[in-house]
PDB file of N, CA and C in Angstrom:
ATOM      1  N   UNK A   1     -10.642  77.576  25.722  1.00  0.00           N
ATOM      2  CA  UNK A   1     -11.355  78.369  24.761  1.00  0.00           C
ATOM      3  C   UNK A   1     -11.483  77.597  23.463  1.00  0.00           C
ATOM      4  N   UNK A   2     -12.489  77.435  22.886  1.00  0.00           N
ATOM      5  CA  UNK A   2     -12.652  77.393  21.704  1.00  0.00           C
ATOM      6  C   UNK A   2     -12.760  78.340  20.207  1.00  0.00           C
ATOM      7  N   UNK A   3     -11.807  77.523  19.272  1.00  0.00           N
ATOM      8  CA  UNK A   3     -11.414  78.653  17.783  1.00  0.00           C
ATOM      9  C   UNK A   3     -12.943  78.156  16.723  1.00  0.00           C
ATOM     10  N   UNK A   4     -13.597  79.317  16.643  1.00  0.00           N
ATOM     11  CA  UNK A   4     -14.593  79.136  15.609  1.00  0.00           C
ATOM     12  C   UNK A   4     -13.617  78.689  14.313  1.00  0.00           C
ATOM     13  N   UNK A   5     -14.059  77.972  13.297  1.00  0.00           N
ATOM     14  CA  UNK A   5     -13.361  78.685  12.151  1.00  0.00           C
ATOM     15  C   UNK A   5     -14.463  78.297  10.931  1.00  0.00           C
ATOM     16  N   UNK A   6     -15.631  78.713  11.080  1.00  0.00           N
ATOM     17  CA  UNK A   6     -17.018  78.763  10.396  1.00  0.00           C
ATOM     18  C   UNK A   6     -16.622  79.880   9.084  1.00  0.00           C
ATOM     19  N   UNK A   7     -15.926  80.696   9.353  1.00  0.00           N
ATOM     20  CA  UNK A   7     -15.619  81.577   8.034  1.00  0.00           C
ATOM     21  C   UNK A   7     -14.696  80.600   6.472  1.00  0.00           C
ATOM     22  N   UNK A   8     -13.796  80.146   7.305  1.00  0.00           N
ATOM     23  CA  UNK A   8     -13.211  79.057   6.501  1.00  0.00           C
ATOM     24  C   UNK A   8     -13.569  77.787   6.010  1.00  0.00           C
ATOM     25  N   UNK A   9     -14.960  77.302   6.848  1.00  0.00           N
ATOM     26  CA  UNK A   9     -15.355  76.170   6.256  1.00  0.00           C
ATOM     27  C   UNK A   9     -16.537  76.760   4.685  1.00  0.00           C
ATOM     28  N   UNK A  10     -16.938  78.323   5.444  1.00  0.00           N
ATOM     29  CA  UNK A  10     -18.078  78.685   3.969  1.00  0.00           C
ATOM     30  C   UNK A  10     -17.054  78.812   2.926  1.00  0.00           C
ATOM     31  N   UNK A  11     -16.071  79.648   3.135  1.00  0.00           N
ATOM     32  CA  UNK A  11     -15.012  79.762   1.533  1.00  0.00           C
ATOM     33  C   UNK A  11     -14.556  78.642   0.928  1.00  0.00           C
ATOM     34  N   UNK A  12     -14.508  77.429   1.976  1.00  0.00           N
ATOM     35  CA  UNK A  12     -14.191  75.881   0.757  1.00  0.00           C
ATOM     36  C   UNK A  12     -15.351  75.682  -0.097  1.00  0.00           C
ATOM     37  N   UNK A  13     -16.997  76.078   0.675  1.00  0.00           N
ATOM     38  CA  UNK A  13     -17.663  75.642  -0.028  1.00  0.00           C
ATOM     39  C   UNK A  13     -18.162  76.562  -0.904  1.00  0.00           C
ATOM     40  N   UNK A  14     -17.952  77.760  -1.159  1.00  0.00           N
ATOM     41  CA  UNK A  14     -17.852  78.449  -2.252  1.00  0.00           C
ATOM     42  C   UNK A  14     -17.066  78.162  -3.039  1.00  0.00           C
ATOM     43  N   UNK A  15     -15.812  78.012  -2.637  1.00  0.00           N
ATOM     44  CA  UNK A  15     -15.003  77.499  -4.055  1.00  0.00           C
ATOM     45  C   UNK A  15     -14.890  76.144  -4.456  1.00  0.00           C
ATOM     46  N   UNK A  16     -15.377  75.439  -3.668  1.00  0.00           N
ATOM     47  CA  UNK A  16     -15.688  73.684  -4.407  1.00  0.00           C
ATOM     48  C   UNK A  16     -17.100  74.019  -5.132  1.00  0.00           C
ATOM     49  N   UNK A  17     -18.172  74.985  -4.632  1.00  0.00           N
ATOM     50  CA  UNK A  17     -19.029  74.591  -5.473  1.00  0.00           C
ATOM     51  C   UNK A  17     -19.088  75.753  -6.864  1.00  0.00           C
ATOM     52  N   UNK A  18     -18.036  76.807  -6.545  1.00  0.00           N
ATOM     53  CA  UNK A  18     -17.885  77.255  -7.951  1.00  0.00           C
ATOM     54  C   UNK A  18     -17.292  76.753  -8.845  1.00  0.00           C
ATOM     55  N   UNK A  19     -16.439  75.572  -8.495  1.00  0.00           N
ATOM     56  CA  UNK A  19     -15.162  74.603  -9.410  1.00  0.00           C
ATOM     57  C   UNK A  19     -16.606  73.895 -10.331  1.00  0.00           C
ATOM     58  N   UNK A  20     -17.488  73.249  -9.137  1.00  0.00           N
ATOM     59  CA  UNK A  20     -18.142  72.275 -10.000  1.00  0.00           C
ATOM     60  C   UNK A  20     -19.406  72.711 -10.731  1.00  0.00           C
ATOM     61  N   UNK A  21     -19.296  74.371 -10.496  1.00  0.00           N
ATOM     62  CA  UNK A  21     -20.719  74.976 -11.451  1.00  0.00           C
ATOM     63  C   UNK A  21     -19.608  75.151 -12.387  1.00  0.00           C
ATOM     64  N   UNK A  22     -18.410  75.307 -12.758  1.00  0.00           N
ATOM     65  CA  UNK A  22     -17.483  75.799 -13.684  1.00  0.00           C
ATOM     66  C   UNK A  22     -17.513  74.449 -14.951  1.00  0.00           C
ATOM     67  N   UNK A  23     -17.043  73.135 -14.163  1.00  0.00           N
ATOM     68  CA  UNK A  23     -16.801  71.867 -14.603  1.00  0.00           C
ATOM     69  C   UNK A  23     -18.245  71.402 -15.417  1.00  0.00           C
ATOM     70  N   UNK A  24     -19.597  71.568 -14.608  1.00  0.00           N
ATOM     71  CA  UNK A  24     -20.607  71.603 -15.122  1.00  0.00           C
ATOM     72  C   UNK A  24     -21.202  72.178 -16.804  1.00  0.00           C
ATOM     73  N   UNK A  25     -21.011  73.172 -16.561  1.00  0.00           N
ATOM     74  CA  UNK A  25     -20.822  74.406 -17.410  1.00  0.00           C
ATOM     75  C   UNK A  25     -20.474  74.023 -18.423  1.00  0.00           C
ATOM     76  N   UNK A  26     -19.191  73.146 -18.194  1.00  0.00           N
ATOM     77  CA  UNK A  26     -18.197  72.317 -19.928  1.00  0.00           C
ATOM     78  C   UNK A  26     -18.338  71.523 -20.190  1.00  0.00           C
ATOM     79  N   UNK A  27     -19.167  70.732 -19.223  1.00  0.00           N
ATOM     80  CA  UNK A  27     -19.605  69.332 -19.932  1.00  0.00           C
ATOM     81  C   UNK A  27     -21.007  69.886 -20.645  1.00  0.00           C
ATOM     82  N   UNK A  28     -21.457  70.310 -20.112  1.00  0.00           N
ATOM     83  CA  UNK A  28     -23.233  70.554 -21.162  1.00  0.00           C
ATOM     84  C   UNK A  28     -22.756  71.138 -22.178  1.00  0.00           C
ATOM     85  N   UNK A  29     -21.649  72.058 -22.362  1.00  0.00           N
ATOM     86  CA  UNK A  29     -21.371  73.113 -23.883  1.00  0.00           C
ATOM     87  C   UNK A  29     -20.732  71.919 -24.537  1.00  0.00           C
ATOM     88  N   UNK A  30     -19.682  70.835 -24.220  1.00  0.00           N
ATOM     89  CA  UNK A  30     -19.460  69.615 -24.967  1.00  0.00           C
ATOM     90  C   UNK A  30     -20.410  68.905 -25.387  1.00  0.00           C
ATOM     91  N   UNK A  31     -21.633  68.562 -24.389  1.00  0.00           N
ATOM     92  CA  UNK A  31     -22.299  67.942 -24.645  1.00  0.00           C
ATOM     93  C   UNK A  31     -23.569  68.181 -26.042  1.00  0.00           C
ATOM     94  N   UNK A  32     -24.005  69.793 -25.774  1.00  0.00           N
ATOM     95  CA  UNK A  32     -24.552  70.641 -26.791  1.00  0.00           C
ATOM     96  C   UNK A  32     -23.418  70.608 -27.969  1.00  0.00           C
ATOM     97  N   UNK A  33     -22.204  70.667 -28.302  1.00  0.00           N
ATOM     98  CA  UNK A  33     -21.632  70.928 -29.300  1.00  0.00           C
ATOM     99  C   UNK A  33     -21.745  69.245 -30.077  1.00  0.00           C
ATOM    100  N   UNK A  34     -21.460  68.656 -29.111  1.00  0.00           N
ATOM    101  CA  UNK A  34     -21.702  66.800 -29.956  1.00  0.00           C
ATOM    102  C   UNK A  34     -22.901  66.554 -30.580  1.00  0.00           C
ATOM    103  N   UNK A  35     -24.060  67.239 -29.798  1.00  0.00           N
ATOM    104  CA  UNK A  35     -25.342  67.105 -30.656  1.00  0.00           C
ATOM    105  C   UNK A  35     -25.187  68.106 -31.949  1.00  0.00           C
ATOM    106  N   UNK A  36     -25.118  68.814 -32.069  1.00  0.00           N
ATOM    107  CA  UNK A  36     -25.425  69.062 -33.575  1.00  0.00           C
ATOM    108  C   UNK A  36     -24.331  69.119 -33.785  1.00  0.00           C
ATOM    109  N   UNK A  37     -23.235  68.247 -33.935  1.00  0.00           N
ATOM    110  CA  UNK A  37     -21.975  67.750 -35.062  1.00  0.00           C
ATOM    111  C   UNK A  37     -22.914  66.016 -35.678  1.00  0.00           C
ATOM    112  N   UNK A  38     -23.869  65.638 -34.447  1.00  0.00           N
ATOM    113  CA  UNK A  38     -24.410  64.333 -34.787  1.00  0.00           C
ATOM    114  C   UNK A  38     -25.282  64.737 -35.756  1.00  0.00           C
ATOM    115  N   UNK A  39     -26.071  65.648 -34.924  1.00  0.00           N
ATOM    116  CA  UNK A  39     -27.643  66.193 -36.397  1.00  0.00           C
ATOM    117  C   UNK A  39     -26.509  66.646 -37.709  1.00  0.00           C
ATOM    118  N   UNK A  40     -25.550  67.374 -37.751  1.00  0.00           N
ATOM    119  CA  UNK A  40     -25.036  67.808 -39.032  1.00  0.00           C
ATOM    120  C   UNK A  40     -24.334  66.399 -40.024  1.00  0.00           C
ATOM    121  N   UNK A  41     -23.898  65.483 -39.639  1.00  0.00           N
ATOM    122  CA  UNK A  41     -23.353  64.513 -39.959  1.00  0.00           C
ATOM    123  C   UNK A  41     -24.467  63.485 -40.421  1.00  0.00           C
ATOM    124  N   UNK A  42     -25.439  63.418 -39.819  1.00  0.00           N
ATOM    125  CA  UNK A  42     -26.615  62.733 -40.144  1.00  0.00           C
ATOM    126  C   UNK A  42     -26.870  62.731 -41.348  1.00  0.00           C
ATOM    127  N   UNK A  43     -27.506  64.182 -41.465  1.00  0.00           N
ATOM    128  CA  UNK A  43     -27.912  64.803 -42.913  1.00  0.00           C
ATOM    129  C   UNK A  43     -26.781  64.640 -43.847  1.00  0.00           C
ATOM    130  N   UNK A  44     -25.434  64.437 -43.404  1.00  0.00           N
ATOM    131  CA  UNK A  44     -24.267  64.558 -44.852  1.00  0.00           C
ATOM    132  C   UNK A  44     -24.201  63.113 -44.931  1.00  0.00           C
ATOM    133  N   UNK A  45     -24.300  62.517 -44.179  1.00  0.00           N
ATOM    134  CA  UNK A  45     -24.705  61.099 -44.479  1.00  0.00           C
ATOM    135  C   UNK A  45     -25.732  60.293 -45.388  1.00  0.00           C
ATOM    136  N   UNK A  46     -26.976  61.048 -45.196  1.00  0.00           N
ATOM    137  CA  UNK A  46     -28.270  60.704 -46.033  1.00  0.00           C
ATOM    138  C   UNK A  46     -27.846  61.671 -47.606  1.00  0.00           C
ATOM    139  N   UNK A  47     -27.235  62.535 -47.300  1.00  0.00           N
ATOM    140  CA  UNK A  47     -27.282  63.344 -48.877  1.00  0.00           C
ATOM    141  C   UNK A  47     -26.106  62.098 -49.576  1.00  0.00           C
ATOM    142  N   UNK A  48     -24.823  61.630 -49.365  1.00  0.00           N
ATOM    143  CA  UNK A  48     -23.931  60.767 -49.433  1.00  0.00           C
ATOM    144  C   UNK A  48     -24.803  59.386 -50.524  1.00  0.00           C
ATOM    145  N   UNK A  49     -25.659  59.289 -49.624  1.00  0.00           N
ATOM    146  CA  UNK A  49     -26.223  57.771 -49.529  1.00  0.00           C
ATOM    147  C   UNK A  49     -27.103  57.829 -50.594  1.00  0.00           C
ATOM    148  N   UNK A  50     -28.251  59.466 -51.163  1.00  0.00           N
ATOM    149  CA  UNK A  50     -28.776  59.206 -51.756  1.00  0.00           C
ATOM    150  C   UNK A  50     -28.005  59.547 -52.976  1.00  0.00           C
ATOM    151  N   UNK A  51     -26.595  60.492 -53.168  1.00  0.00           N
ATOM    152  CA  UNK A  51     -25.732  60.931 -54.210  1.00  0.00           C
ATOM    153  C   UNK A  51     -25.749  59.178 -54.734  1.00  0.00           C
ATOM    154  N   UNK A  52     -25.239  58.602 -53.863  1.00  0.00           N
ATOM    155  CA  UNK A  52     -24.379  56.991 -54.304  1.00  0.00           C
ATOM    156  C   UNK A  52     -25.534  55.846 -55.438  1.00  0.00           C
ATOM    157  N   UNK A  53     -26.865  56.141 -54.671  1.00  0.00           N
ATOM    158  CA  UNK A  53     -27.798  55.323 -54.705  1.00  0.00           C
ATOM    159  C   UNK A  53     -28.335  55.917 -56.683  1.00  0.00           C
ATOM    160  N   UNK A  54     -28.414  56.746 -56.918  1.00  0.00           N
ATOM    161  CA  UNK A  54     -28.780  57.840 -58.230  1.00  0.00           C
ATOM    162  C   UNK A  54     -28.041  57.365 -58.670  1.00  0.00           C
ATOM    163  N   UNK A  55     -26.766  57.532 -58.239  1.00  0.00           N
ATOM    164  CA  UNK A  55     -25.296  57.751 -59.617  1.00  0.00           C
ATOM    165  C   UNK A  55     -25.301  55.521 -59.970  1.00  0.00           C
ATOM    166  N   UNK A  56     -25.673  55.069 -58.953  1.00  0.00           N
ATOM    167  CA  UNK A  56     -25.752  53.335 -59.302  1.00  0.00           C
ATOM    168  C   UNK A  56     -27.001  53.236 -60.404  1.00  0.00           C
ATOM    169  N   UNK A  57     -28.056  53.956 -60.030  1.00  0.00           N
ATOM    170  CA  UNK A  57     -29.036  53.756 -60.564  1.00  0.00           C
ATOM    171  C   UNK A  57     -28.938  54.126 -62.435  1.00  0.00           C
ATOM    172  N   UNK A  58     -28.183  55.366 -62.437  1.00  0.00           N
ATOM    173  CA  UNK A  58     -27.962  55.895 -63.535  1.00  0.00           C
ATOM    174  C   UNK A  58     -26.981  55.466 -64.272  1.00  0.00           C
ATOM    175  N   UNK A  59     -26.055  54.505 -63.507  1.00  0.00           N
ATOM    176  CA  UNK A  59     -25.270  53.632 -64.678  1.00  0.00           C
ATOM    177  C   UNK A  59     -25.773  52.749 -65.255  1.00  0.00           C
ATOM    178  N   UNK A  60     -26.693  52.178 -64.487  1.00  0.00           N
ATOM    179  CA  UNK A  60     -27.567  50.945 -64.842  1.00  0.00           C
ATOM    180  C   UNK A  60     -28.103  51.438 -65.961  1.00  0.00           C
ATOM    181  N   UNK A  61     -28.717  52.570 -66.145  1.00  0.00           N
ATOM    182  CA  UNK A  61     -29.653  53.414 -67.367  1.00  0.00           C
ATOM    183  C   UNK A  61     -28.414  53.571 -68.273  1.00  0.00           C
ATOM    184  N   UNK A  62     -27.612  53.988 -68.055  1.00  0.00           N
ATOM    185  CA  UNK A  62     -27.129  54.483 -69.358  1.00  0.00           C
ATOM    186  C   UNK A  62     -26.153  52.920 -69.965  1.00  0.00           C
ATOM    187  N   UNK A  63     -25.700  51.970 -69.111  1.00  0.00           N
ATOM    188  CA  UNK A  63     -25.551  50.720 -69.484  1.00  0.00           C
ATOM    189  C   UNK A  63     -26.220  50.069 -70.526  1.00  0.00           C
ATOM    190  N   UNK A  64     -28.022  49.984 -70.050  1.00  0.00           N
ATOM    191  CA  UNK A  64     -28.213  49.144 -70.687  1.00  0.00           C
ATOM    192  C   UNK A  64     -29.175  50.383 -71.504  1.00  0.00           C
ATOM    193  N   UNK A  65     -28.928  51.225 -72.140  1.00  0.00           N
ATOM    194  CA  UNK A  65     -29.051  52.067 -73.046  1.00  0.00           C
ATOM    195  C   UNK A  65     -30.445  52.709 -72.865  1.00  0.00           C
ATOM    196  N   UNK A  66     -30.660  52.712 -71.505  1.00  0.00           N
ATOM    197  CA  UNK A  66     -32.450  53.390 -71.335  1.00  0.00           C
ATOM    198  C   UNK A  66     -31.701  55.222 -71.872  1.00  0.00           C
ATOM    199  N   UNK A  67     -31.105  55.462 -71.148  1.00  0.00           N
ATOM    200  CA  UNK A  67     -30.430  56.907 -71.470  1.00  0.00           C
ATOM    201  C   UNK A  67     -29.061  56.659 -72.489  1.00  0.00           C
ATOM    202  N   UNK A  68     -29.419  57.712 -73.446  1.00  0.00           N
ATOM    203  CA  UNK A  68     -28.345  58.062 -74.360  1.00  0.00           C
ATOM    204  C   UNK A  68     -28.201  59.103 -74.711  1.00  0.00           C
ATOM    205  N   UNK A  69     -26.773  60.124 -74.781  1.00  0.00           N
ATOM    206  CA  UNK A  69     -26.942  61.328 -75.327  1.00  0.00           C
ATOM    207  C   UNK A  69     -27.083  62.525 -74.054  1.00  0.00           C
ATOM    208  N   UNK A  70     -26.945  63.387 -74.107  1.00  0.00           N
ATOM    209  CA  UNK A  70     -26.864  64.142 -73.111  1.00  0.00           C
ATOM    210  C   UNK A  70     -27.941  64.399 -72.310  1.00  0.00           C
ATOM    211  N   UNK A  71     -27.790  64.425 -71.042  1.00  0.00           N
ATOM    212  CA  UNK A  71     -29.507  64.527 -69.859  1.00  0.00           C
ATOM    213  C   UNK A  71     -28.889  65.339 -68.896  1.00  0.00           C
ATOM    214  N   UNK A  72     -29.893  66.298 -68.310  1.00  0.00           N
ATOM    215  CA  UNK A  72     -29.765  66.962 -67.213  1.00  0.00           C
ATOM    216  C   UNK A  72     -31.167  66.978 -67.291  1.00  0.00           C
ATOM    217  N   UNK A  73     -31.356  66.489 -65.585  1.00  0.00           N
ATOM    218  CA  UNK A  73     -32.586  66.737 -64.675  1.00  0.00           C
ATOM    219  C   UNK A  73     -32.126  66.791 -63.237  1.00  0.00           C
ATOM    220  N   UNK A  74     -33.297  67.397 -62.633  1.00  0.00           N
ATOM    221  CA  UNK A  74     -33.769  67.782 -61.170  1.00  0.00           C
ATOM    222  C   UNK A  74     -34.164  67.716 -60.873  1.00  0.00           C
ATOM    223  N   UNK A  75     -35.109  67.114 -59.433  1.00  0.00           N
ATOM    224  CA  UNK A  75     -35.676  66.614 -58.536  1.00  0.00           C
ATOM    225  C   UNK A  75     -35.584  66.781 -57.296  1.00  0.00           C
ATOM    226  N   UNK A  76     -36.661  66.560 -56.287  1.00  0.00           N
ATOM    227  CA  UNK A  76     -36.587  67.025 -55.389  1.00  0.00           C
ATOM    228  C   UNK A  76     -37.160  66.196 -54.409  1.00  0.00           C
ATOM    229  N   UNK A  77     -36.442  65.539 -53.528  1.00  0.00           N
ATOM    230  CA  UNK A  77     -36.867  64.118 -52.415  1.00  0.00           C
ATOM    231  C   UNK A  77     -36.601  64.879 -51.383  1.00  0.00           C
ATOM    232  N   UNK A  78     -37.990  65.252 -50.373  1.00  0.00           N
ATOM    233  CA  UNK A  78     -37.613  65.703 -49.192  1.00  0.00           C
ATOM    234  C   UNK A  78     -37.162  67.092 -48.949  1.00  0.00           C
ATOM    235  N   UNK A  79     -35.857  67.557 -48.022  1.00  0.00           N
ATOM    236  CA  UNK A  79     -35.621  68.340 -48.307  1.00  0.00           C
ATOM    237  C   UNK A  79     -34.013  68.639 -49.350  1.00  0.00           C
ATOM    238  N   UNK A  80     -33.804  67.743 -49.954  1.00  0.00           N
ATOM    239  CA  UNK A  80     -32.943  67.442 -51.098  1.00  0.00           C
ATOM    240  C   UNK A  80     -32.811  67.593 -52.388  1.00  0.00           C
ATOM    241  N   UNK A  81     -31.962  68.185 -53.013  1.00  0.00           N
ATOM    242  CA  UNK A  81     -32.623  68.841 -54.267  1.00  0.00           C
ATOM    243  C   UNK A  81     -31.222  68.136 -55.451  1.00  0.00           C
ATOM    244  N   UNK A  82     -31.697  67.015 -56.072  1.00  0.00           N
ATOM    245  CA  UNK A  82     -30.974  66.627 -56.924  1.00  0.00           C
ATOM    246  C   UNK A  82     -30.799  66.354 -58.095  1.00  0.00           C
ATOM    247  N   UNK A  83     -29.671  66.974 -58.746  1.00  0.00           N
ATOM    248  CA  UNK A  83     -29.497  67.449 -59.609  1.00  0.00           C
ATOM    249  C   UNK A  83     -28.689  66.334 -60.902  1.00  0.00           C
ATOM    250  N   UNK A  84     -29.370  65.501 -61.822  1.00  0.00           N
ATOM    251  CA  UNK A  84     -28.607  64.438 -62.490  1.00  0.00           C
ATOM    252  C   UNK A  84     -28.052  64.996 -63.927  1.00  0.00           C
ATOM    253  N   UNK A  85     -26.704  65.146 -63.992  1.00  0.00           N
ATOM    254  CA  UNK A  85     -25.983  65.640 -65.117  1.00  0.00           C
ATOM    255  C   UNK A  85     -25.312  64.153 -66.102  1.00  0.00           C
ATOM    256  N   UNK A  86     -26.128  63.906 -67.058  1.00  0.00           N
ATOM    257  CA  UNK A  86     -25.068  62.699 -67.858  1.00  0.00           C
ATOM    258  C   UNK A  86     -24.655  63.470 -69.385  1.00  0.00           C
ATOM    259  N   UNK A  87     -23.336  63.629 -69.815  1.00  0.00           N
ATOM    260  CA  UNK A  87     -22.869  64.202 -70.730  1.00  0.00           C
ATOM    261  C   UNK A  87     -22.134  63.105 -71.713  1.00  0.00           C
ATOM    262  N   UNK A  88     -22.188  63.197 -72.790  1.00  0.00           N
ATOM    263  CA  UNK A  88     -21.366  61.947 -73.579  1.00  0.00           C
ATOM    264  C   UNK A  88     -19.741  62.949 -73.608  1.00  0.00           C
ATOM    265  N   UNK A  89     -19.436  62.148 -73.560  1.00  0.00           N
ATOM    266  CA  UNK A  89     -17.621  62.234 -73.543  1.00  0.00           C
ATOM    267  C   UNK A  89     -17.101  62.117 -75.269  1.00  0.00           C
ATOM    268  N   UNK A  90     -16.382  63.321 -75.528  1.00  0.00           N
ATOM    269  CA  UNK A  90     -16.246  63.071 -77.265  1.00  0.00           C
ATOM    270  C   UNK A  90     -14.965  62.766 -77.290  1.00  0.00           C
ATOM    271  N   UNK A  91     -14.337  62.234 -76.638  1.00  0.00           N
ATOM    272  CA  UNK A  91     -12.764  61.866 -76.883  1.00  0.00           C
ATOM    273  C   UNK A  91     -13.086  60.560 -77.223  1.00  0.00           C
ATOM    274  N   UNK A  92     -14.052  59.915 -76.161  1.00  0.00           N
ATOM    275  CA  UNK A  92     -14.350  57.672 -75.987  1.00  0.00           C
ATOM    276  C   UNK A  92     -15.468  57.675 -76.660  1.00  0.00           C
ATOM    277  N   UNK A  93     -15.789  56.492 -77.204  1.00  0.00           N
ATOM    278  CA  UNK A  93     -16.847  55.995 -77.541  1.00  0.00           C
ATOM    279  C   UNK A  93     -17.658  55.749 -76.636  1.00  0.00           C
ATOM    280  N   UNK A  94     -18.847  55.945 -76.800  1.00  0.00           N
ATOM    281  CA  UNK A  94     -19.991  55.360 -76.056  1.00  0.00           C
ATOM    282  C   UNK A  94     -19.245  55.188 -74.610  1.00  0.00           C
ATOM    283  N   UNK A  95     -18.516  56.457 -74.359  1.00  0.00           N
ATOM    284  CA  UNK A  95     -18.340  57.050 -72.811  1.00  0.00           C
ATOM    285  C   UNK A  95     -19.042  57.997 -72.040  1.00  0.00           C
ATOM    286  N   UNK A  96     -19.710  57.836 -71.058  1.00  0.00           N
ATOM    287  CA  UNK A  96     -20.655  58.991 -70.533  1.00  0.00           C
ATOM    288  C   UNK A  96     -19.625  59.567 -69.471  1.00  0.00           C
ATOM    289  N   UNK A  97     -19.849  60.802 -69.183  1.00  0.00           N
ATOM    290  CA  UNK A  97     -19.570  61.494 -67.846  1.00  0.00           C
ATOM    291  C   UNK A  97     -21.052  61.624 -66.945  1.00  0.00           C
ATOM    292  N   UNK A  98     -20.899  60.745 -65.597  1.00  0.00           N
ATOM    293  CA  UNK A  98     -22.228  60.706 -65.079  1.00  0.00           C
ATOM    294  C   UNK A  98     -21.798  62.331 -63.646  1.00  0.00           C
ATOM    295  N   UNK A  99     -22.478  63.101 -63.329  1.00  0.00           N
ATOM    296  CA  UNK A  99     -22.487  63.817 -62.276  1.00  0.00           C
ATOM    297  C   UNK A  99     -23.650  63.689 -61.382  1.00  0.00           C
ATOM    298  N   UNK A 100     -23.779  63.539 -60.411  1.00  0.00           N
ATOM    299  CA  UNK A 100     -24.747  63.663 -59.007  1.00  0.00           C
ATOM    300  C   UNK A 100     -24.638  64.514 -58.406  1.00  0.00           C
ATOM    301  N   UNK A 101     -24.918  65.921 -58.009  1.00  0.00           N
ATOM    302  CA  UNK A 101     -25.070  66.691 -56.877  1.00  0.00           C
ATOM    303  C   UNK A 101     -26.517  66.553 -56.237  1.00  0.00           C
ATOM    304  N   UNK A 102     -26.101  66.555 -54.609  1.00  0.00           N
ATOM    305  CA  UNK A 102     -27.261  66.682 -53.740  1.00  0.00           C
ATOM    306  C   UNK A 102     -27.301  67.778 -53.304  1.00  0.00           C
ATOM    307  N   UNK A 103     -28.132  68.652 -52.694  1.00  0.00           N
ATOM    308  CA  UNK A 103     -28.051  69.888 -51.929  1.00  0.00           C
ATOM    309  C   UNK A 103     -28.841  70.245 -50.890  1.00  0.00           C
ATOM    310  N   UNK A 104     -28.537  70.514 -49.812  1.00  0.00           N
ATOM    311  CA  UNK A 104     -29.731  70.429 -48.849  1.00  0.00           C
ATOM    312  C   UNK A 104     -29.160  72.021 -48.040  1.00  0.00           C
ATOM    313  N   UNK A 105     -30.178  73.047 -48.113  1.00  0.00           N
ATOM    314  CA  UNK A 105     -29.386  73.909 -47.664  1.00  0.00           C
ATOM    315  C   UNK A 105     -28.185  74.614 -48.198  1.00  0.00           C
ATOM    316  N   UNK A 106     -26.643  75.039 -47.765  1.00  0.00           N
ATOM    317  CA  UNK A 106     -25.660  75.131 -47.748  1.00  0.00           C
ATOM    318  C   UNK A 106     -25.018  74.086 -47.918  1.00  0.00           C
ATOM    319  N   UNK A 107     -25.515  72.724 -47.863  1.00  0.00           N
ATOM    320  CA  UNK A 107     -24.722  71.606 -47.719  1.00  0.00           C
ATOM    321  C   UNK A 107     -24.638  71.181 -49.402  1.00  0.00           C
ATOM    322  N   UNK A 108     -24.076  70.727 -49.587  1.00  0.00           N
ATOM    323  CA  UNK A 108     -23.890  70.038 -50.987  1.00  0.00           C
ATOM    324  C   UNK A 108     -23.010  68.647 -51.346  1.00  0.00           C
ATOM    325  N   UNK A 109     -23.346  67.475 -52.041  1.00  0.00           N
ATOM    326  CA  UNK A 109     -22.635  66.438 -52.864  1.00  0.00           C
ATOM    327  C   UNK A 109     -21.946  66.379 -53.070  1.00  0.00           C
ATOM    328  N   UNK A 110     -21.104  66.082 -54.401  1.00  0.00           N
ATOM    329  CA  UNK A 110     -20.825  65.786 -55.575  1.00  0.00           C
ATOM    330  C   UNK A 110     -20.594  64.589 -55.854  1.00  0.00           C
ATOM    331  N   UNK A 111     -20.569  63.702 -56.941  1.00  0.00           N
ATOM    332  CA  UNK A 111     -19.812  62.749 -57.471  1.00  0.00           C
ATOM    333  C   UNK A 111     -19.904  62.677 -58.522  1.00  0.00           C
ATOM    334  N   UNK A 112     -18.793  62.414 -59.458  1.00  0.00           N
ATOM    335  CA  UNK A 112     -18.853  61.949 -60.457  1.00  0.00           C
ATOM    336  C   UNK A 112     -18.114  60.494 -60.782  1.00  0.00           C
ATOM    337  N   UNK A 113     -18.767  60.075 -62.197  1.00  0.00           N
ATOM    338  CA  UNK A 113     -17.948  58.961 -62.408  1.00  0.00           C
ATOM    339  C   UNK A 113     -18.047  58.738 -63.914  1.00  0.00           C
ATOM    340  N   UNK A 114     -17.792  57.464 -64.843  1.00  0.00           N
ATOM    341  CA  UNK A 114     -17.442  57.448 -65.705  1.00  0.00           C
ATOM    342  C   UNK A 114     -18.534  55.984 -66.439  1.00  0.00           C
ATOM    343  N   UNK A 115     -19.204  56.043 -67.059  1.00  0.00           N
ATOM    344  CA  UNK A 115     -19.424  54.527 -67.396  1.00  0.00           C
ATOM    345  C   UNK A 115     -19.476  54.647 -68.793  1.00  0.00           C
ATOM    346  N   UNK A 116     -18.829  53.117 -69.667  1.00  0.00           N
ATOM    347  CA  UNK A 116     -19.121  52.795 -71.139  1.00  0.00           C
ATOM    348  C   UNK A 116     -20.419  52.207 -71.295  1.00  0.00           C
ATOM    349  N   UNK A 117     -20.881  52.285 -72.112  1.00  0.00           N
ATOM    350  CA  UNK A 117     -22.566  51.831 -72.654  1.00  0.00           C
ATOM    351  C   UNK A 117     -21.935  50.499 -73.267  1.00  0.00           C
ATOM    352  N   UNK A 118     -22.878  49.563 -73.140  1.00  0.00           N
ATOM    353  CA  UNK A 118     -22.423  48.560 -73.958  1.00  0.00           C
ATOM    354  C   UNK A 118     -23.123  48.206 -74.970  1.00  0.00           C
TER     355      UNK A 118
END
């Protein structure tokens, strides 16, 4: 006589192929979660880059004395909205307080720094 055992070979393959719709499943939600940590990092990267690039630019100005005296302006590159704060410092001489905020969204900058005029 021969033992069927056709019932037991379908239940392996139900449960091997529910393991690997399961396993499946977590790699695409990893895979979806890495993409937009990349798109979000991108953008804090470019806001970074253009904070850095302003605040160089604006020492250079207030260095060689194009700006003196207190400035606040705003501008808007893209979808970036930046905001240039230079304040004279009354403790130092011919000390500025330079500020940069970027803002894109919810996301936001900062830097500050310090330069003497010469």
């Amino acid at each position: 006589m021969k033992n069927k055992s056709d019932g037991f070979t379908y239940i392996e393959c139900v449960v091997s192929l529910s393991i690997i719709c399961t396993l499946v499943y977590m790699v695409s939600v990893s895979l979806y979660n890495n993409y937009f940590i990349l798109n979000n990092n991108i953008s804090k990267i470019e806001m970074t880059n253009i904070a850095k690039s302003t605040l160089d630019y604006i020492k250079e100005s207030v260095r060689n004395k194009n700006i003196s005296g207190n400035y606040n302006d705003t501008e808007t590159i893209n979808d970036y909205e930046i905001r240039k704060i230079v304040e004279e410092d009354e403790y130092y001489y011919k000390c500025y307080k330079i500020v940069i905020e970027v803002k894109k969204k919810e996301q936001i900058r900062r830097l500050e720094s310090y330069v003497l005029q010469q």
